[in-house]
Protein backbone atom coordinates (compact mmCIF):
# COMPACT_ATOMS: atom_id res chain seq x y z
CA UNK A 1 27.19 -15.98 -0.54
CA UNK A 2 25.03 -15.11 2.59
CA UNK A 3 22.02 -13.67 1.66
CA UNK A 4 21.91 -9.68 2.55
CA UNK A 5 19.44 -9.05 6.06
CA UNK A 6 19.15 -6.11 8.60
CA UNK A 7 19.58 -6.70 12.29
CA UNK A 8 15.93 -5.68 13.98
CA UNK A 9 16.93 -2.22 16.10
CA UNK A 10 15.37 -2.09 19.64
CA UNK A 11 12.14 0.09 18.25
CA UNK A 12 11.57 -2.57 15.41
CA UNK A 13 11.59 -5.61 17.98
CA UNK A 14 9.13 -3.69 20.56
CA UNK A 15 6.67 -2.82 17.69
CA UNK A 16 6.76 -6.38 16.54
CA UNK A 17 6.36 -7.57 20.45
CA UNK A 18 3.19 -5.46 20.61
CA UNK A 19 1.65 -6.45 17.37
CA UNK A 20 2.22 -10.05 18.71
CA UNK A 21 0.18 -9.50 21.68
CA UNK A 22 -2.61 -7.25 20.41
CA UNK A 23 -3.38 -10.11 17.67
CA UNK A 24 -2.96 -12.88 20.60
CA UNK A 25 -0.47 -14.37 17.78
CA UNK A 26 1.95 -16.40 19.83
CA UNK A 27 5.55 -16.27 18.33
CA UNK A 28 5.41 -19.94 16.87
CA UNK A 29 2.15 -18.99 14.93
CA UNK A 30 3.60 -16.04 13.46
CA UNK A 31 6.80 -17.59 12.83
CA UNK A 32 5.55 -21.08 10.82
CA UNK A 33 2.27 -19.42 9.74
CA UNK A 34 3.27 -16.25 8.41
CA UNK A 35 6.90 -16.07 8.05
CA UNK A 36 6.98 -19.87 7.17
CA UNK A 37 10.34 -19.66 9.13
CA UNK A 38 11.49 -22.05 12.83
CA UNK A 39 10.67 -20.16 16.22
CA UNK A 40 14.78 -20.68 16.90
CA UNK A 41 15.27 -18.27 14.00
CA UNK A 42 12.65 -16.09 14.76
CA UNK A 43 13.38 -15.51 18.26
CA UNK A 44 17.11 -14.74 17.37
CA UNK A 45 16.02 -12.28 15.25
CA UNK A 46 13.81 -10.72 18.25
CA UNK A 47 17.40 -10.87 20.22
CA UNK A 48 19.31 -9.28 17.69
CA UNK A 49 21.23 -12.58 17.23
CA UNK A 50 21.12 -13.08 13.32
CA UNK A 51 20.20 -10.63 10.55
CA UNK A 52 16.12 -10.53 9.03
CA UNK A 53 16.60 -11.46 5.41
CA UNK A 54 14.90 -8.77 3.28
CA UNK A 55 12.30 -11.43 1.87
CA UNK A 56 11.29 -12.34 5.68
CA UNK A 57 11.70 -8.48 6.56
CA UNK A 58 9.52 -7.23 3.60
CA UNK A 59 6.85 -9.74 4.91
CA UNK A 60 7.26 -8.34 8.60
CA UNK A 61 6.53 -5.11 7.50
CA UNK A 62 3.77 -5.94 5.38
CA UNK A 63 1.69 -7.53 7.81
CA UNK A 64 2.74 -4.57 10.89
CA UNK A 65 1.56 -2.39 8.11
CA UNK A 66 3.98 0.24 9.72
CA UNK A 67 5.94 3.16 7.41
CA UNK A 68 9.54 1.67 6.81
CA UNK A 69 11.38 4.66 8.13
CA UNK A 70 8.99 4.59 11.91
CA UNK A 71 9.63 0.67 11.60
CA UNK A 72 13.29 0.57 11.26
CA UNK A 73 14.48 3.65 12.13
CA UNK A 74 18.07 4.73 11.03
CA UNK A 75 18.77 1.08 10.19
CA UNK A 76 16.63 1.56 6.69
CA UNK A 77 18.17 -0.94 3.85
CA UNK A 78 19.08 0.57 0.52
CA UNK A 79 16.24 -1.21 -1.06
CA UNK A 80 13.86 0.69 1.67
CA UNK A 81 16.22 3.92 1.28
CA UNK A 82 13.95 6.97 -0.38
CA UNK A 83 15.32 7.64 -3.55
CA UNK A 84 14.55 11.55 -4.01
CA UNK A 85 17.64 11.93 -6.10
CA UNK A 86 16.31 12.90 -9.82
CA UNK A 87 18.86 11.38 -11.95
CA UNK A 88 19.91 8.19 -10.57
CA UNK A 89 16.15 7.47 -10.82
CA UNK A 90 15.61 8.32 -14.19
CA UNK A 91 18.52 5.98 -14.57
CA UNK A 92 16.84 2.96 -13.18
CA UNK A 93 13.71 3.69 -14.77
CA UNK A 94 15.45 3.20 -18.00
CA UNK A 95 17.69 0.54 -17.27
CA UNK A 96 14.62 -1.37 -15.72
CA UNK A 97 12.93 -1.03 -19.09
CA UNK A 98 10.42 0.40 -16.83
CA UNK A 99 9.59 3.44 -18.94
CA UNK A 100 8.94 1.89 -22.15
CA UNK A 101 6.29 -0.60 -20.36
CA UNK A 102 4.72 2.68 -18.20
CA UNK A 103 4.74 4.62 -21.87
CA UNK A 104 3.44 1.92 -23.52
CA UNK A 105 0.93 0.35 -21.78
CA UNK A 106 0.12 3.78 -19.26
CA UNK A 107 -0.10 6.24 -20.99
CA UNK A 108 -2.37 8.44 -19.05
CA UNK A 109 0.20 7.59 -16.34
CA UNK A 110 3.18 8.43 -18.13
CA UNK A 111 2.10 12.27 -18.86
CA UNK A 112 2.89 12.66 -15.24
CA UNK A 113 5.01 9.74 -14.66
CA UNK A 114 8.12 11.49 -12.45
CA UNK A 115 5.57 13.45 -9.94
CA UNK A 116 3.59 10.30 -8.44
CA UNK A 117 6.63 7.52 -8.66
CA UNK A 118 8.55 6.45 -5.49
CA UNK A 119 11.00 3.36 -5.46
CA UNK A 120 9.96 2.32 -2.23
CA UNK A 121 7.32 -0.43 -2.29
CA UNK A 122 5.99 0.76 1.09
CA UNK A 123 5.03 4.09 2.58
CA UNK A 124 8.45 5.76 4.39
CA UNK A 125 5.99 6.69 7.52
CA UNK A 126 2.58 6.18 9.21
CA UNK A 127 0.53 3.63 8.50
CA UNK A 128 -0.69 1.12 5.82
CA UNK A 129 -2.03 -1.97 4.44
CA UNK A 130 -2.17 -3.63 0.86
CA UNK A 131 -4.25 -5.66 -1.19
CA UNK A 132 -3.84 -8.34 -4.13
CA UNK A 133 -4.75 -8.20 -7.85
CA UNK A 134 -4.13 -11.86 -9.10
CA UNK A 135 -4.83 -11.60 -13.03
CA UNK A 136 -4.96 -15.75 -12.33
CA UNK A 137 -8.19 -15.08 -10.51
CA UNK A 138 -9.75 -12.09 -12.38
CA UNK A 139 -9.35 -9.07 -14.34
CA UNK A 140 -10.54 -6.58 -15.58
CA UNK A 141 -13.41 -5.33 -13.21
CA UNK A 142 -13.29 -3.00 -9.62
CA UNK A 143 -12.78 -4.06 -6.33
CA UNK A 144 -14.17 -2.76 -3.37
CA UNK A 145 -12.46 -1.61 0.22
CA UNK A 146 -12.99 -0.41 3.06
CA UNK A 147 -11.22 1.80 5.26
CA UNK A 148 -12.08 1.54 8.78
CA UNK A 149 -10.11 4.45 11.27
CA UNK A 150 -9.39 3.00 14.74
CA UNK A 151 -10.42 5.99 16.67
CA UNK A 152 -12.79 8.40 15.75
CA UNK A 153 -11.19 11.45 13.60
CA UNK A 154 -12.80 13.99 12.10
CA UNK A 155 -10.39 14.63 9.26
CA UNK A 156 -7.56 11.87 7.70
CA UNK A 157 -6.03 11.49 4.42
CA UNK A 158 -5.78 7.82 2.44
CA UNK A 159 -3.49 7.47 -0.39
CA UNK A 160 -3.70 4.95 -2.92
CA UNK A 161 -0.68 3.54 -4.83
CA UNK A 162 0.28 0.26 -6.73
CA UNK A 163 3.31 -0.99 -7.70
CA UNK A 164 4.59 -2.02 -11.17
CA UNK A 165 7.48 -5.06 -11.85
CA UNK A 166 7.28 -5.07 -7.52
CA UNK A 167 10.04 -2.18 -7.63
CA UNK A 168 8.02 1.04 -8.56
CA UNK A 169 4.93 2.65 -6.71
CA UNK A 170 2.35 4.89 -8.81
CA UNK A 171 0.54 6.96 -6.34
CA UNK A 172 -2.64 7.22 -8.33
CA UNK A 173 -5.21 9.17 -5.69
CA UNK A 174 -6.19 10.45 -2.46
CA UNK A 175 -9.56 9.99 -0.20
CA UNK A 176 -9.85 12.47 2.11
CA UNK A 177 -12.23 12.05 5.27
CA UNK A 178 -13.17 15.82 6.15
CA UNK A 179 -15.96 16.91 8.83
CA UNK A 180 -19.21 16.58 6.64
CA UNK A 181 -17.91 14.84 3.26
CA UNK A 182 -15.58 12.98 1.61
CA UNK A 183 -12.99 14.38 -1.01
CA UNK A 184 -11.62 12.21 -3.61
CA UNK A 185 -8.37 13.26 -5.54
CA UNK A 186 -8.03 12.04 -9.26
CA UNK A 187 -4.04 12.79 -10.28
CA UNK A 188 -4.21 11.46 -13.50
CA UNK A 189 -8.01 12.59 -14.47
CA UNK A 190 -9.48 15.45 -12.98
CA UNK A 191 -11.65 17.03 -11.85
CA UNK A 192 -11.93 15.57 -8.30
CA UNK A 193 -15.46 15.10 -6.90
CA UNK A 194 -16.96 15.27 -3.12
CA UNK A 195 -19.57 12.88 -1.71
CA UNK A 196 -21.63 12.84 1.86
CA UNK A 197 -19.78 11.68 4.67
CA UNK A 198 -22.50 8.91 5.68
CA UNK A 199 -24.19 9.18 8.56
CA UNK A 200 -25.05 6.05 9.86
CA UNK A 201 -21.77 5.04 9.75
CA UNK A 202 -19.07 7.98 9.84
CA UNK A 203 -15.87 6.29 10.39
CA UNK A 204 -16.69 3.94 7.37
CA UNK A 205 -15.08 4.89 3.85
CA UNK A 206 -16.15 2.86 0.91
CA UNK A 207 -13.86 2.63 -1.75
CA UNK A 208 -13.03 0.72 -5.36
CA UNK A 209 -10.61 0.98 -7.74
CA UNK A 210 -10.03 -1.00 -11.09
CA UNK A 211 -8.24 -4.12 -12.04
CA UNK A 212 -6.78 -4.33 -14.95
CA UNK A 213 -4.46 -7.03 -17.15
CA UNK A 214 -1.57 -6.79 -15.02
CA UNK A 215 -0.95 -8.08 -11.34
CA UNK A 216 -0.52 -5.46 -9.07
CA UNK A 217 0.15 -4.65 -5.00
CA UNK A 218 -2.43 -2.26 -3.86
CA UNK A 219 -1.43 -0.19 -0.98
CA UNK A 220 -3.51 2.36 1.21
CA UNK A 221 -1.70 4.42 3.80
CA UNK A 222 -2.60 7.13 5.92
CA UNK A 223 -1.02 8.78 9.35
CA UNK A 224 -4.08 7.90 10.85
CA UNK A 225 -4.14 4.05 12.18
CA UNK A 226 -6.78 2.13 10.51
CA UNK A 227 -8.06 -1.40 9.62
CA UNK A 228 -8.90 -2.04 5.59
CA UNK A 229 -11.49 -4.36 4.84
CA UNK A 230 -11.24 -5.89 1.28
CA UNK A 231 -14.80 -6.49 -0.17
CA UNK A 232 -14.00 -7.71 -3.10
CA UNK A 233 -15.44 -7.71 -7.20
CA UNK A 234 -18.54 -5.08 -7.61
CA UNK A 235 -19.90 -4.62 -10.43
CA UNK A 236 -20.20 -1.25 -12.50
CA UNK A 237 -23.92 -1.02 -12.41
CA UNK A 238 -23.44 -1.17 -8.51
CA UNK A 239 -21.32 1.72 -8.48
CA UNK A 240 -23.40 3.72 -10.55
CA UNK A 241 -26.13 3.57 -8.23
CA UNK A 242 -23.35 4.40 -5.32
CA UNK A 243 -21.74 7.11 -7.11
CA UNK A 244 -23.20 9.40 -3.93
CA UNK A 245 -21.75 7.17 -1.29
CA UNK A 246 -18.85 5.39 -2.81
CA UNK A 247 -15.17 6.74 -3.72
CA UNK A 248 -14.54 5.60 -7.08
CA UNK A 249 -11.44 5.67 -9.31
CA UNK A 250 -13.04 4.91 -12.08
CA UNK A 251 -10.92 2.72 -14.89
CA UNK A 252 -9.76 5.46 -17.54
CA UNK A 253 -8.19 7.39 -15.59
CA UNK A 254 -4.92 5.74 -14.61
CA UNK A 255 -5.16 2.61 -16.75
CA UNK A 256 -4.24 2.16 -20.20
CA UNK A 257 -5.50 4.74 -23.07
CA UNK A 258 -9.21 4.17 -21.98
């Protein structure tokens, strides 16, 4: 049986033509390097010739870091579709055995489990990118981020999710860049806290969240374009002497029954 793809509409193969050329990526590179796929292939799916296997598609729109719905369009795959239908998502939820694993093992989580979930992996619009929590390299500790606006803005919103089993996505938090601070919104653990916008570097928000005992996708988005930088492990006592200038979500408050 042929595996199941979607055929790239015309506003999919431009934004993929300009990302190409901003990144001086020539199509072989980004076909053998990052899709691991032949240029043949590639370039029929740039013609509309052949179907985008979800796999390869998935990867696509990871590394455009574009909102499914302004990526694709109309053309959205189920798997992509938003499910904002209660019931049939309660369904899977269960069926997954994904609630006894959220109740179990997130419990702070699972108080308000059905108002921060979403079933698609990726944000539906703007703009995004994601980082890696390998449990085979490290756990248990924060990494740092951060997020870098393209153009200067005085106000932009950054949400942070991360998925569970690769099918669910816990939004978990909100930074939000304002005029002369920096909000941070807590879901699961209030109350939310403000720190100083910095001054020497305005358009630079430094952020860290935990890692736990489970792998994980991290992914910030935002409807403001921007590049993320990942910084990697820092250490508690390094936050503690940051707490003024660095947006924390500290470990208890989404993770397990700390």
């Amino acid at each position: 049986m042929p595996k199941k793809g979607v055929v790239l509409p015309e506003q999919a193969i431009l934004l993929i033509r300009k990302y190409l050329s901003e990144h001086e990526y020539t199509q072989e590179y980004f076909a053998t390097h990052i899709l691991k796929v032949n240029v043949r292939t590639f370039n029929n799916w740039l013609t509309g010739r052949s179907s985008v296997e979800l796999e390869k598609l998935e990867i696509i729109i990871r590394e455009l870091g574009i909102g499914v719905e302004d990526f694709l369009g109309s053309n959205v795959p189920e798997e992509y579709r938003a499910r904002d239908d209660l019931f049939p998502t309660i369904r899977l939820i269960y069926e997954k055995g994904i609630a006894a694993y959220v109740k179990t093992n997130y419990q702070r989580v699972a108080k308000l489990f059905l108002q921060h979930i979403s079933f698609n992996k990726f944000p539906r619009t703007g703009y995004f990118h994601t980082f890696e929590h390998d449990v085979h390299k490290g756990k248990n500790y924060y990494c740092q981020v951060w997020i870098l606006p393209e153009i200067p803005v005085e106000e932009a919103t950054f949400t942070f999710s991360f998925t569970i089993f690769r099918l669910l996505r816990i939004t978990y938090g909100e930074v939000i860049l304002k005029k002369d601070s920096i909000e941070i919104k807590q879901f699961y653990q209030p109350p939310n806290y403000t720190i100083k916008r910095p001054k020497e570097h305005p358009m630079c928000i430094k952020a860290a969240t935990w890692f736990d005992e489970a792998d994980h996708t991290f992914i910030v988005s935002s409807q403001t374009k921007f590049r993320l930088e990942n910084k990697g492990q820092i250490l508690e006592e390094e936050l503690e002497r940051k707490r003024k200038e660095m947006a924390v979500f500290w470990k208890h408050f989404f993770f397990h029954n700390e």
